[in-house]
Protein backbone atom coordinates (compact mmCIF):
# COMPACT_ATOMS: atom_id res chain seq x y z
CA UNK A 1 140.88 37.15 82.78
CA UNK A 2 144.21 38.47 82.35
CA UNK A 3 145.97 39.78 79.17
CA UNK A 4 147.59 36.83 76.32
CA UNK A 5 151.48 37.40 75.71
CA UNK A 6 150.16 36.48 71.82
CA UNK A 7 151.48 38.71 69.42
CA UNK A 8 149.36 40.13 66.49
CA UNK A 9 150.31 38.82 63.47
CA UNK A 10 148.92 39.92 59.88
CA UNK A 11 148.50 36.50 57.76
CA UNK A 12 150.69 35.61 55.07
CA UNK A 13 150.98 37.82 51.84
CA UNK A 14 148.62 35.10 49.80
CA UNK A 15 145.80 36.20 52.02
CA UNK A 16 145.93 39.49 51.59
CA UNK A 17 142.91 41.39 49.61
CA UNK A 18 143.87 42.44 45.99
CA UNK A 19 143.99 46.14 45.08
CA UNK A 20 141.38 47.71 43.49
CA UNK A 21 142.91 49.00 39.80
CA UNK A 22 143.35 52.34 39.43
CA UNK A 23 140.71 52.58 36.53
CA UNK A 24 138.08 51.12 38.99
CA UNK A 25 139.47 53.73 41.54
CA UNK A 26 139.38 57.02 39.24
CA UNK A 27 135.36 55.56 38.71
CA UNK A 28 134.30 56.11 42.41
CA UNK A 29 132.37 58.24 43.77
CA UNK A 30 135.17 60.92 45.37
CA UNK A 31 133.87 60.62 48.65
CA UNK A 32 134.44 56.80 48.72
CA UNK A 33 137.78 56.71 46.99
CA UNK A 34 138.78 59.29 49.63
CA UNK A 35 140.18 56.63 52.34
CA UNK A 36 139.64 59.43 55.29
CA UNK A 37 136.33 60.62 56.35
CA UNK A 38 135.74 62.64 59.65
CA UNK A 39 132.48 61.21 61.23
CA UNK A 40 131.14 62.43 64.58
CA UNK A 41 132.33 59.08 66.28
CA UNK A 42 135.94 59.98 64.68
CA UNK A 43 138.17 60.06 61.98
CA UNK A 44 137.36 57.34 59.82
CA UNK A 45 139.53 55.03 58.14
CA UNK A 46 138.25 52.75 54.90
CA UNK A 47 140.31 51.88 52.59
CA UNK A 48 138.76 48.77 52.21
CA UNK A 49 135.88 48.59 50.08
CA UNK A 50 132.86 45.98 49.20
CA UNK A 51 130.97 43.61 51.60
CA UNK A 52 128.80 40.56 50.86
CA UNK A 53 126.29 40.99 53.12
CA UNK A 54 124.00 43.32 51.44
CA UNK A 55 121.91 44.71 54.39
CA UNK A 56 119.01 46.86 52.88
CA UNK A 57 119.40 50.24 54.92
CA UNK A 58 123.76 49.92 54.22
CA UNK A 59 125.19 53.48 54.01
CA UNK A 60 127.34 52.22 51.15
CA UNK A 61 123.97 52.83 48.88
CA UNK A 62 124.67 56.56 49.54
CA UNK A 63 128.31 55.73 47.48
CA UNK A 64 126.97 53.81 44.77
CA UNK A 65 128.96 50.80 45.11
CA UNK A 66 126.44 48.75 47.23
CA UNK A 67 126.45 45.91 44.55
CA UNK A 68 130.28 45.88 45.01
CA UNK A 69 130.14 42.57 46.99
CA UNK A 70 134.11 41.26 47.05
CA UNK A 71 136.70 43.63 49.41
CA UNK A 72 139.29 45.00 47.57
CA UNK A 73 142.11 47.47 49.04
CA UNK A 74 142.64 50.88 48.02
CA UNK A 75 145.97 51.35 49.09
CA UNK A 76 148.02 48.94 51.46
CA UNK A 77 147.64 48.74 55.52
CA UNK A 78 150.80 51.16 55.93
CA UNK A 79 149.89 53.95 53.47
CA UNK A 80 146.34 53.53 54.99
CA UNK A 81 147.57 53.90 58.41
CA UNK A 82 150.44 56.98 57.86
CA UNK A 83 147.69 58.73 56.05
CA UNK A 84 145.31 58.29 59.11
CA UNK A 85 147.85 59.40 61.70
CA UNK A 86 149.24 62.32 59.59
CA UNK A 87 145.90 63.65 58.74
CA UNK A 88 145.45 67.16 59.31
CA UNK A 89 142.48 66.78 61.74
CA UNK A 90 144.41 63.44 63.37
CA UNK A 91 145.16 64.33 67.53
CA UNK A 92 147.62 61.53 68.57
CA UNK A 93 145.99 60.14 72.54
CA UNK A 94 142.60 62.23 72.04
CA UNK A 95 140.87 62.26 67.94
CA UNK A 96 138.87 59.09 68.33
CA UNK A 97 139.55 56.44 65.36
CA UNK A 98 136.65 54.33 63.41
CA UNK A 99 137.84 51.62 61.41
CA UNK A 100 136.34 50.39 58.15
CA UNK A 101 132.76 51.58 59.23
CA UNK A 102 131.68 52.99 55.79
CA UNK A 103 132.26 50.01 52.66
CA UNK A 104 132.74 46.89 54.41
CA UNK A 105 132.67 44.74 57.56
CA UNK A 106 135.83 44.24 59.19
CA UNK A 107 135.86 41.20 60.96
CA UNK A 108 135.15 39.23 57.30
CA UNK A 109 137.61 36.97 56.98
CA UNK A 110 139.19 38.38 54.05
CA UNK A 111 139.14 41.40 55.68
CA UNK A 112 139.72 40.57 59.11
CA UNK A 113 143.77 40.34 58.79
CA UNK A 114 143.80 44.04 57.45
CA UNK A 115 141.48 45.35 60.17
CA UNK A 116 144.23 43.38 62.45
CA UNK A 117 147.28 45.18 60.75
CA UNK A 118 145.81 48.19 61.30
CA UNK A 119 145.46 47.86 64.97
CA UNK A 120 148.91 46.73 65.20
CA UNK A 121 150.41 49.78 63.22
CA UNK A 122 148.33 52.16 65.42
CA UNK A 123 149.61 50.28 68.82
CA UNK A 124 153.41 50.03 68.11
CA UNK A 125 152.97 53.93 67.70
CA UNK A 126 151.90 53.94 71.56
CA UNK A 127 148.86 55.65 70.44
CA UNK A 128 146.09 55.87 73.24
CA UNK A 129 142.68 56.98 70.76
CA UNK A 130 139.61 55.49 71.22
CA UNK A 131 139.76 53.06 68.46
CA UNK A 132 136.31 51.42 67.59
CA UNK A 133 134.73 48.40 65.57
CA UNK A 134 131.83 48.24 64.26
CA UNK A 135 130.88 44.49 63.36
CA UNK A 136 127.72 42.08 62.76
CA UNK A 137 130.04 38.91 61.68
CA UNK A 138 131.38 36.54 63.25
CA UNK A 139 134.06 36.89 65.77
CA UNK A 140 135.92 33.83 67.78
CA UNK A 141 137.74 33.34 70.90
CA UNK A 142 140.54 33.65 69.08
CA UNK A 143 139.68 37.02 67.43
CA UNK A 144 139.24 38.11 71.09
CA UNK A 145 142.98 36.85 72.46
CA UNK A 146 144.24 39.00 69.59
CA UNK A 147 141.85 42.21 70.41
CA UNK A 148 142.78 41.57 73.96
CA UNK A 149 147.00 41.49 72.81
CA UNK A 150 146.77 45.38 72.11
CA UNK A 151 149.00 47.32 74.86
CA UNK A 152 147.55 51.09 74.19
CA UNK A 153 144.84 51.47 72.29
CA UNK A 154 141.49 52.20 73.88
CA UNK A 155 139.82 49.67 71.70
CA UNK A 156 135.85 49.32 71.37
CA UNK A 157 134.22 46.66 69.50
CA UNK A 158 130.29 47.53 68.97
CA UNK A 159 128.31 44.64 67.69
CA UNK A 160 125.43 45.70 65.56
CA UNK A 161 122.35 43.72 66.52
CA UNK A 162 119.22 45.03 65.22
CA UNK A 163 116.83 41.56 65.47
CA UNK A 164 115.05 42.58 61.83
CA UNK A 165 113.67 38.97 60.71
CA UNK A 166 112.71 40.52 57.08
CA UNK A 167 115.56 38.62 54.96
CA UNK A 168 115.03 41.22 52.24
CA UNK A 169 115.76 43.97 54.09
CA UNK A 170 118.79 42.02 56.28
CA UNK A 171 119.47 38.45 55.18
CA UNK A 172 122.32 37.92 57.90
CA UNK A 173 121.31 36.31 60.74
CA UNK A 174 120.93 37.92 63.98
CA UNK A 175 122.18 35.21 65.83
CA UNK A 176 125.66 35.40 64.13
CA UNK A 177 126.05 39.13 65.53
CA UNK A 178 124.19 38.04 69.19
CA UNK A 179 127.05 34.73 69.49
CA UNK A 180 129.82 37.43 68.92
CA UNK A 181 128.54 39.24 71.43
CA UNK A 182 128.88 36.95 74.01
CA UNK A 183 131.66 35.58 72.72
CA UNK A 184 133.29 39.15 72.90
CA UNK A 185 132.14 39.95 75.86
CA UNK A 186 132.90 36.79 77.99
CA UNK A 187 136.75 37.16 76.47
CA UNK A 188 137.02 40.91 77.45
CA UNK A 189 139.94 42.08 79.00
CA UNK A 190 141.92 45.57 77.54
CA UNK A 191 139.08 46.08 74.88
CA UNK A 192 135.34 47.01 75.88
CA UNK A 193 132.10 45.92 74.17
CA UNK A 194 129.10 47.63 73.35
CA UNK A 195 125.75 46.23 72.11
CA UNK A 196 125.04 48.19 69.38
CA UNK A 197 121.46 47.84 68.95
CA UNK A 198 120.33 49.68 65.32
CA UNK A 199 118.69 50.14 63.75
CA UNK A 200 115.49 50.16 65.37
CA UNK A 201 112.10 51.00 62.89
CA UNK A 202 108.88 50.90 64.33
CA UNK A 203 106.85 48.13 63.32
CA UNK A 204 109.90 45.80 62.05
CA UNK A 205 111.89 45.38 65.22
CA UNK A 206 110.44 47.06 67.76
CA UNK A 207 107.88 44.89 68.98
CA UNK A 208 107.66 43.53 72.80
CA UNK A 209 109.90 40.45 71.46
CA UNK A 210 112.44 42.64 70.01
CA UNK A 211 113.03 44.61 73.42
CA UNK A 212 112.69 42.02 75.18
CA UNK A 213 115.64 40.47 73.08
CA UNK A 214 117.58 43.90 73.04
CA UNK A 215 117.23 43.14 77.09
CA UNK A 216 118.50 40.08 77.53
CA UNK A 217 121.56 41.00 74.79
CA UNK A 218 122.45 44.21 77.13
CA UNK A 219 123.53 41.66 79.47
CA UNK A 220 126.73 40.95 77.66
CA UNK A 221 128.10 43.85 77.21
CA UNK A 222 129.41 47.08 78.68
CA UNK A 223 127.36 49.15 77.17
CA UNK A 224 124.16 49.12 74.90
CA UNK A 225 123.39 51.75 72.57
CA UNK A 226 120.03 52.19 70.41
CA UNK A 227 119.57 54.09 67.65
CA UNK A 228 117.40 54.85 64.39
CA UNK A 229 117.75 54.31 60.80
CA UNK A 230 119.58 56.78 58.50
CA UNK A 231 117.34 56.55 55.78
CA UNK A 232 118.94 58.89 52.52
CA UNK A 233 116.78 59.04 49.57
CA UNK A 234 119.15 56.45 47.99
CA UNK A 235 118.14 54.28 50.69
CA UNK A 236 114.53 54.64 49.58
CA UNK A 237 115.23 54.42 45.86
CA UNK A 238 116.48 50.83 46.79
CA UNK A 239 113.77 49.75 48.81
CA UNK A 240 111.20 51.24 45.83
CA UNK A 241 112.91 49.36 43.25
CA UNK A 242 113.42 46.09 45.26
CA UNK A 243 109.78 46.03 46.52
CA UNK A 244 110.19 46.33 50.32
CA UNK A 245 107.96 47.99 52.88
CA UNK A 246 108.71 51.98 52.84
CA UNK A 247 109.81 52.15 57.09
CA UNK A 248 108.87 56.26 55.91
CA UNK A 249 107.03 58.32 54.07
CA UNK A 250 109.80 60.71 54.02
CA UNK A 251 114.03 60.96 54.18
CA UNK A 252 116.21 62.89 56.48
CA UNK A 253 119.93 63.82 56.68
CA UNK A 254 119.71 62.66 59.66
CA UNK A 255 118.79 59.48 61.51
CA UNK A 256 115.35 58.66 62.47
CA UNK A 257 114.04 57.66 66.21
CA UNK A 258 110.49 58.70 66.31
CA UNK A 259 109.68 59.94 69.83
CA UNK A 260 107.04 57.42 70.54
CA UNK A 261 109.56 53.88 69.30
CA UNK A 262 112.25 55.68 71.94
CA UNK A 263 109.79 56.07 74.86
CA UNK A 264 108.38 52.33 74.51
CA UNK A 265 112.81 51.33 74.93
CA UNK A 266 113.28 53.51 77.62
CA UNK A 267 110.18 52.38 79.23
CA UNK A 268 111.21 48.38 78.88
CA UNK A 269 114.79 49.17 80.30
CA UNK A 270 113.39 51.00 83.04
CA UNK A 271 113.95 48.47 85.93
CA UNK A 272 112.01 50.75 88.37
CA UNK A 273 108.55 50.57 86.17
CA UNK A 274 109.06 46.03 86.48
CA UNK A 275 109.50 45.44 90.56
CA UNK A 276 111.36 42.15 90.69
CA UNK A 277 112.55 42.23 87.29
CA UNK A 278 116.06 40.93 86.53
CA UNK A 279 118.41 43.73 86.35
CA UNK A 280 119.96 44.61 82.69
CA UNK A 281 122.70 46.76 81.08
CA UNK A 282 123.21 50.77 80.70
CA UNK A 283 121.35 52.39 78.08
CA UNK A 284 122.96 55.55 75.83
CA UNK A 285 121.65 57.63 73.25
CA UNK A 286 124.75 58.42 71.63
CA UNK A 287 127.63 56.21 70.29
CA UNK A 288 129.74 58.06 72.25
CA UNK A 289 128.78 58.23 75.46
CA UNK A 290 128.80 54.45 75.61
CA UNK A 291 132.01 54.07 74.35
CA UNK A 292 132.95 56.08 77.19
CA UNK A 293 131.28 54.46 79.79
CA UNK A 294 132.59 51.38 79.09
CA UNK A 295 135.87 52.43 79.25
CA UNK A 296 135.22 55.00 82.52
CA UNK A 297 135.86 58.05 80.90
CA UNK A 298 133.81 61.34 80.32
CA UNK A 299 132.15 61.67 77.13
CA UNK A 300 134.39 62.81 75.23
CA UNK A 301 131.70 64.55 72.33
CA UNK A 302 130.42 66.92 75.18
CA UNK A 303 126.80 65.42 75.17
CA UNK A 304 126.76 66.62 78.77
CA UNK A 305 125.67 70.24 77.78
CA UNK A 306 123.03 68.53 76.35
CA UNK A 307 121.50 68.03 79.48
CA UNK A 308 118.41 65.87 78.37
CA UNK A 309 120.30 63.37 76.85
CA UNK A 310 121.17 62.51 80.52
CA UNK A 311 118.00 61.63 81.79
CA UNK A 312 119.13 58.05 81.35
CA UNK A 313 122.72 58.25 82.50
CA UNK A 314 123.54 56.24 85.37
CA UNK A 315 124.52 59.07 88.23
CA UNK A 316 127.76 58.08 88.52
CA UNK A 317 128.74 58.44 85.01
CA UNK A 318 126.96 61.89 85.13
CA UNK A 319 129.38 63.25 87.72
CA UNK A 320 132.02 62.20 85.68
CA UNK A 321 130.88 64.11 82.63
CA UNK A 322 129.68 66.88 84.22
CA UNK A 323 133.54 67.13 85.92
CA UNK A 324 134.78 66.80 82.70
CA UNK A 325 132.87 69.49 80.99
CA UNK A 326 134.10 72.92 80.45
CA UNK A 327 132.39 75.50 78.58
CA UNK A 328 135.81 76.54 76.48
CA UNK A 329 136.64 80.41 75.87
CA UNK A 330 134.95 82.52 73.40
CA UNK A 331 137.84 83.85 72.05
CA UNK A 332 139.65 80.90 71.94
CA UNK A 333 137.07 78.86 69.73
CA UNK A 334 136.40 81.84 67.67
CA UNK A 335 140.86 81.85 66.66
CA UNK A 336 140.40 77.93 66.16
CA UNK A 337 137.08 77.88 64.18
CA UNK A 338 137.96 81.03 62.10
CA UNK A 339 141.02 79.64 61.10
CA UNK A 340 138.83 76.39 59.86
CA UNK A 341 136.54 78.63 57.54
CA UNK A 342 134.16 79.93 60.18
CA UNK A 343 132.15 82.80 58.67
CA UNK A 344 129.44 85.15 60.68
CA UNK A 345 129.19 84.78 64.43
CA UNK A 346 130.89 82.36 66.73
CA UNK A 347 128.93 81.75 69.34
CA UNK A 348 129.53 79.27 72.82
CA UNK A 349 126.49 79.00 74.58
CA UNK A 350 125.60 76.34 77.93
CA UNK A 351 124.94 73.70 75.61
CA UNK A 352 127.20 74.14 72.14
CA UNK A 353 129.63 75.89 70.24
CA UNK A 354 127.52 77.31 67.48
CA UNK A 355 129.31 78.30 64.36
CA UNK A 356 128.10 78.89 60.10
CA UNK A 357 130.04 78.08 57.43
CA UNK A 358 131.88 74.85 58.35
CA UNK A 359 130.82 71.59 57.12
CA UNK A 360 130.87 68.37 59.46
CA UNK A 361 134.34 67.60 59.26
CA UNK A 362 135.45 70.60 61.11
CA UNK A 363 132.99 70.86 63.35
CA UNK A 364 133.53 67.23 64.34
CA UNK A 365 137.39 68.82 64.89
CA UNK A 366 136.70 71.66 67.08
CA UNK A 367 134.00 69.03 68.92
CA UNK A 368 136.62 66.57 70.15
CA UNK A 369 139.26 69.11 70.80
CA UNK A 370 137.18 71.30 72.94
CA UNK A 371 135.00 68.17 74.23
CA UNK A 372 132.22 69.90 73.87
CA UNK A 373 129.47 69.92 71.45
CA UNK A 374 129.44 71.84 68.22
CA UNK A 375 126.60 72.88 65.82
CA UNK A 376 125.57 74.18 62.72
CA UNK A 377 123.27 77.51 63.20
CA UNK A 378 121.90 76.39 59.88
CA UNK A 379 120.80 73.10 60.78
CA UNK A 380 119.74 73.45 64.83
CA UNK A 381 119.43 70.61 66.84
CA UNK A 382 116.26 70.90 68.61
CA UNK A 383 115.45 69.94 72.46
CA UNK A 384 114.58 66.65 72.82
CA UNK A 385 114.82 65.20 69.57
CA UNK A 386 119.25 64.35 70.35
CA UNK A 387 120.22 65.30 66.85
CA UNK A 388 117.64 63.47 65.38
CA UNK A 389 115.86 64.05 62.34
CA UNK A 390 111.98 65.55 63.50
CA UNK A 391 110.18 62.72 61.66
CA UNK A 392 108.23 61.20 64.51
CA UNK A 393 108.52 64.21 66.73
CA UNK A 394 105.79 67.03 67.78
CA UNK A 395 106.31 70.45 67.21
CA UNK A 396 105.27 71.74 70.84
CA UNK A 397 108.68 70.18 71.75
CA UNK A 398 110.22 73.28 70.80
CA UNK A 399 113.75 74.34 69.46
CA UNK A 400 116.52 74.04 71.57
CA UNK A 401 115.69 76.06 74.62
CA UNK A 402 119.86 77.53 74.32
């Protein structure tokens, strides 16, 4: 498959999404009607807000504006896009990029020209980021000649697939988000696809069926990657109020894999426990380090000096990360991270810069400038559990052994 000559074009002014009014703005929550967010899998543009689909576990119930069903703009594609790129925390080549990840789904088709515009502004700029899509809608052959037309950008586009057949909790279709796959990944050619296979709940889509599905899906695309729910307690208000199953008895800042739902995946992907079996795709842990194996690059969040999180790694890809890995100077993070905000002790150990007193944003910023993992002494990740929240884990797995 070789590259089109087609050149991106953003559809006619008529098509394009109306602004949101500036009363309606001045009423959001501040973290929504701030366009720029800094997320682990990069800096995050969204200045498009709203999305029809109205999946029950959606992060937008965390901004209040989960019954906002129509996309409307918060500032054109330009603004959005000099904003991005002049961003204090931006890196042109090397901060990754996440578009509209947070209040809508970009490949809507009222949303879908925007996403488009973006990705042009970003390539005429030469920029080389990781750029990456997160989708469950539809996307055509079409879509891909267009993905395929940008010259620079390391483009990823990560089709959520999570195979839940409870229409209250997700009334899309799965099969809408499984065509795209394969429709992306038969089309690839510059940009890389990743099955994004989330989120997984035990007892709702993790049943022999749903692997078995998640199996078969791995096989078109680069990359899969599995992961648990984030489940906030506005999350759980909804679910309360709405009547739906409670997937916990409990929330979590963080997102929850219980030990036992990961070790029945990794058991069913394990081609060496099934002699004959067909083979399948590569399994990560971390957004991350699939992106970066599909494109043949090192991780580029560190995860390597987290060495359990590579018991799954194919070898090859291990070498590469482990080449790519440098445990940065003390003195060097502690300038870098002080100047941030840092209070207390700096610390670099074999596994993670560990710093107080800096909130995820620039710890995200030291983390993909260093390339190597950084944490928050006051909330540790532990061994095993991959930054997970410990719902679902035992205690004799012990902090992180660091």
């Amino acid at each position: 498959m070789s590259a089109p000559s087609k050149v991106v074009q953003i559809p006619p002014q008529r098509r394009l999404l109306p602004f949101l009014p500036a009363e309606r703005i001045a009423e959001l929550k501040p973290g929504l009607a701030e366009v720029i967010e800094y997320r682990k899998s990069g800096l995050s543009l969204n200045h498009i807000i709203g999305c029809p689909l109205e999946c029950g576990y959606c992060v937008r119930h965390v901004f209040g504006n989960f019954q906002m069903k129509t996309p409307r703009r918060l500032m054109s594609d330009r603004d959005a896009v000099d904003a991005l790129v002049n961003h204090s925390y931006f890196r042109p080549h090397k901060t990754p990029i996440q578009l509209f990840n947070r209040a809508t789904d970009p490949m809507l088709p009222v949303v879908k020209p925007h996403l488009l515009e973006v990705l042009r502004l970003l390539d005429e700029q030469g920029l080389t980021n990781h750029v990456l899509v997160i989708t469950r809608w539809r996307v055509s052959a079409d879509d891909c000649a267009v993905l395929n037309s940008f010259q620079n950008l390391r483009l990823t586009v990560l089709v959520t697939h999570s195979g839940i057949d409870d229409e209250r909790i997700e009334p899309v279709d799965s099969n809408i988000a499984a065509d795209s796959l394969r429709t992306l990944f038969e089309h690839a050619d510059r940009y890389r696809v990743v099955h994004y296979w989330r989120p997984i709940v035990p007892g709702l889509n993790d049943s022999d069926e749903h692997i078995e599905r998640a199996r078969e899906l791995s096989l078109h695309a680069h990359a899969t990657v599995f992961t648990g729910l984030f489940f906030r307690d506005e999350m759980a208000a909804y679910y309360e109020s709405h009547g739906l199953p409670m997937p916990y008895d409990d929330t979590a800042r963080r997102k929850i894999m219980p030990e036992q739902a990961e070790q029945r995946i990794l058991d069913a992907f394990d081609a060496s426990r099934l002699p004959g079996a067909l083979p399948w795709g590569t399994l990560f842990r971390k957004t991350s380090c699939g992106v970066a194996y599909a494109h043949g690059e090192a991780d580029y969040n560190g995860h390597y000096g987290v060495r359990e999180l590579c018991d799954i790694c194919p070898p090859a890809q291990i070498a590469l990360c482990k080449k790519a890995w440098e445990k940065p100077d003390l003195a060097v993070v502690e300038r870098e991270a002080r100047a941030l905000g840092a209070v207390g002790d700096v610390e670099v150990n074999d596994r993670a810069i560990v710093v107080e007193g800096l909130d995820e944003p620039p710890r995200y910023y030291l983390q993909h400038g260093f390339g190597y993992q950084c944490h928050d002494r006051a909330k540790p990740h532990h061994y095993r559990q991959h930054g997970r929240a410990p719902i679902g884990w035992q205690a004799e797995n012990g902090p992180d052994p660091a």
